[in-house]
C-alpha atoms as a PDB file:
ATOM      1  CA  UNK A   1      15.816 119.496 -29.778  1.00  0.00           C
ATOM      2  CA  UNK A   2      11.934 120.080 -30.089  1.00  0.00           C
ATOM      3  CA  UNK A   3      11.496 121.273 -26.091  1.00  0.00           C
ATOM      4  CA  UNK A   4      14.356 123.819 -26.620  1.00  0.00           C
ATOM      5  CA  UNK A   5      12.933 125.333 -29.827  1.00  0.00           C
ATOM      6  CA  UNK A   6       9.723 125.807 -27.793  1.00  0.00           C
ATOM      7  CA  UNK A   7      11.281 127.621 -25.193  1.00  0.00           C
ATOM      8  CA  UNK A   8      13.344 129.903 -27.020  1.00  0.00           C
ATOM      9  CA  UNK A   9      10.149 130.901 -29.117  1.00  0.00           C
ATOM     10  CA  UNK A  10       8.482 131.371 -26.177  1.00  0.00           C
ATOM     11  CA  UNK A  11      10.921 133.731 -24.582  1.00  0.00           C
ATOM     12  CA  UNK A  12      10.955 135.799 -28.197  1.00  0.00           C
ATOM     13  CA  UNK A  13       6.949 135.637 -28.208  1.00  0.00           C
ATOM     14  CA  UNK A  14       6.947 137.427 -24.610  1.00  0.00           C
ATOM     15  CA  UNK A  15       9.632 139.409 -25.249  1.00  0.00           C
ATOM     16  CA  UNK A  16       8.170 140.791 -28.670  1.00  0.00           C
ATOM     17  CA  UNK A  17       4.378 141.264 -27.167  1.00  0.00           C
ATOM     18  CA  UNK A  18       6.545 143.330 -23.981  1.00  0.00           C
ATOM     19  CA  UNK A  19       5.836 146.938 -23.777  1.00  0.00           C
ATOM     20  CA  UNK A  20       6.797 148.147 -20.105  1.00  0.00           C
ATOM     21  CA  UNK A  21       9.052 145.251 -19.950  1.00  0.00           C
ATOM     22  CA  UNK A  22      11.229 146.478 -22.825  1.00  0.00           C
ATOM     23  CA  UNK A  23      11.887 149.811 -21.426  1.00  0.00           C
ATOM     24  CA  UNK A  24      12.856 147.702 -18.079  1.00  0.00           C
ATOM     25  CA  UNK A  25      15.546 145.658 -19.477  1.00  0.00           C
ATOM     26  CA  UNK A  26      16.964 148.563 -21.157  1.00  0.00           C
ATOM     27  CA  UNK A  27      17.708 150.039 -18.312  1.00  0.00           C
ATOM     28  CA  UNK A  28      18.624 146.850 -16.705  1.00  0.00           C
ATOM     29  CA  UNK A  29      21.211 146.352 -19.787  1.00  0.00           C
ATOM     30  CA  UNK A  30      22.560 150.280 -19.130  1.00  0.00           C
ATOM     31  CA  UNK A  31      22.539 149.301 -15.123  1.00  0.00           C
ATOM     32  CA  UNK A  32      25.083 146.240 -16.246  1.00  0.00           C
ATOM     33  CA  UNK A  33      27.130 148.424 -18.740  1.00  0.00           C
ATOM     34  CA  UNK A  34      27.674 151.266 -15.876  1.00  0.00           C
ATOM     35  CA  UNK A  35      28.576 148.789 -13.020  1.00  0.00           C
ATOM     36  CA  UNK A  36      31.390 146.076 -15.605  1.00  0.00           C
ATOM     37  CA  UNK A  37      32.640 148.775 -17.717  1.00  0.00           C
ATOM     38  CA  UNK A  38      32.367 152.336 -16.079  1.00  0.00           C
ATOM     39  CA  UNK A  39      33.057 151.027 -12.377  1.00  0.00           C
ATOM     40  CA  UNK A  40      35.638 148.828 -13.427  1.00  0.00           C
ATOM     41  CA  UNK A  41      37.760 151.131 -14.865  1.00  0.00           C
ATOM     42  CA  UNK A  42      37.672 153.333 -11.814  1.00  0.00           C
ATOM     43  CA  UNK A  43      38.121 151.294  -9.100  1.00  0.00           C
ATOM     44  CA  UNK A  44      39.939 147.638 -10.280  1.00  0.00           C
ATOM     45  CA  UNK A  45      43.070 149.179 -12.498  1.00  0.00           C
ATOM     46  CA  UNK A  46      45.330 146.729 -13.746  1.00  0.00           C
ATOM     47  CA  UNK A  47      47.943 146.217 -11.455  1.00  0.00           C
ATOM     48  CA  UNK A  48      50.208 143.173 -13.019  1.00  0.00           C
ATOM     49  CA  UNK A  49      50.044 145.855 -16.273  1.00  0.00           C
ATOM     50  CA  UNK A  50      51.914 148.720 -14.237  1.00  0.00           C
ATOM     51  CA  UNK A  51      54.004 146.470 -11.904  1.00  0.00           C
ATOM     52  CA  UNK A  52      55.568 144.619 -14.953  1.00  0.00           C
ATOM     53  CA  UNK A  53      56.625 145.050 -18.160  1.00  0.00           C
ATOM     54  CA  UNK A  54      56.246 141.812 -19.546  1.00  0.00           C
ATOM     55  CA  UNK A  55      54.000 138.566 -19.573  1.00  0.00           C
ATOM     56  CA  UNK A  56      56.955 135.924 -17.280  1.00  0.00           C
ATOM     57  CA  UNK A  57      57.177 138.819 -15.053  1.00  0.00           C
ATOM     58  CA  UNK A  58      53.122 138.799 -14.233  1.00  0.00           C
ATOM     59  CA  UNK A  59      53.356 135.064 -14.595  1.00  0.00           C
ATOM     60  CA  UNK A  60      55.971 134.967 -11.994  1.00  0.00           C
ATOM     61  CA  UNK A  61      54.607 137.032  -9.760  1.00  0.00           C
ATOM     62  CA  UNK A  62      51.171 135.015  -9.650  1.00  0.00           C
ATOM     63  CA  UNK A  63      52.940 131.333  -9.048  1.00  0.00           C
ATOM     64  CA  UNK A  64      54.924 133.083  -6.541  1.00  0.00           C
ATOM     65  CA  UNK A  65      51.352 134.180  -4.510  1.00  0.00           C
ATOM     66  CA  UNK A  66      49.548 130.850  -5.402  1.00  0.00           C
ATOM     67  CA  UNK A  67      51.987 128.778  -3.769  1.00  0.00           C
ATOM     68  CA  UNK A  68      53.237 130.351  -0.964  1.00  0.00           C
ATOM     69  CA  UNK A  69      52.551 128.992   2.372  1.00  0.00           C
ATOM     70  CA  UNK A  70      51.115 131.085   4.367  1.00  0.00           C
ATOM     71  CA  UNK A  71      51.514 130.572   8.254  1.00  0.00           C
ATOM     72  CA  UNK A  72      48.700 130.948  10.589  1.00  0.00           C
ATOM     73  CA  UNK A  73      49.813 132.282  14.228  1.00  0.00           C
END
């Protein structure tokens, strides 16, 4: 318990005596926020939602494609 308290203090001392580094991870934290929850609205819509209207339906549907077989030619 005594070699993680040292590491998290020393990860708060750095990051409290940062002052180029906290301008970096802010935009490192906006970089992450654009690309999970800007981008993903855009281009990775919820299909199951507007295929079916309710939860065995989208439940149904994802047995179905984890079990098929699939052939190879």
């Amino acid at each position: 318990m005594n070699i993680v308290k040292k590491i998290i203090f020393f990860y708060l001392d750095g990051f409290k005596s940062m002052k180029v580094g906290k301008k970096l991870w802010a935009i490192i934290a906006f970089k992450f926020f654009i690309i999970f929850a800007v981008l993903k609205i855009f281009f990775f819509p919820d299909i199951l939602q507007t295929r079916f209207s309710n939860n065995s339906q989208r439940a149904n549907y994802i047995i179905n494609n984890l079990t098929q077989i699939k052939q190879t030619k």
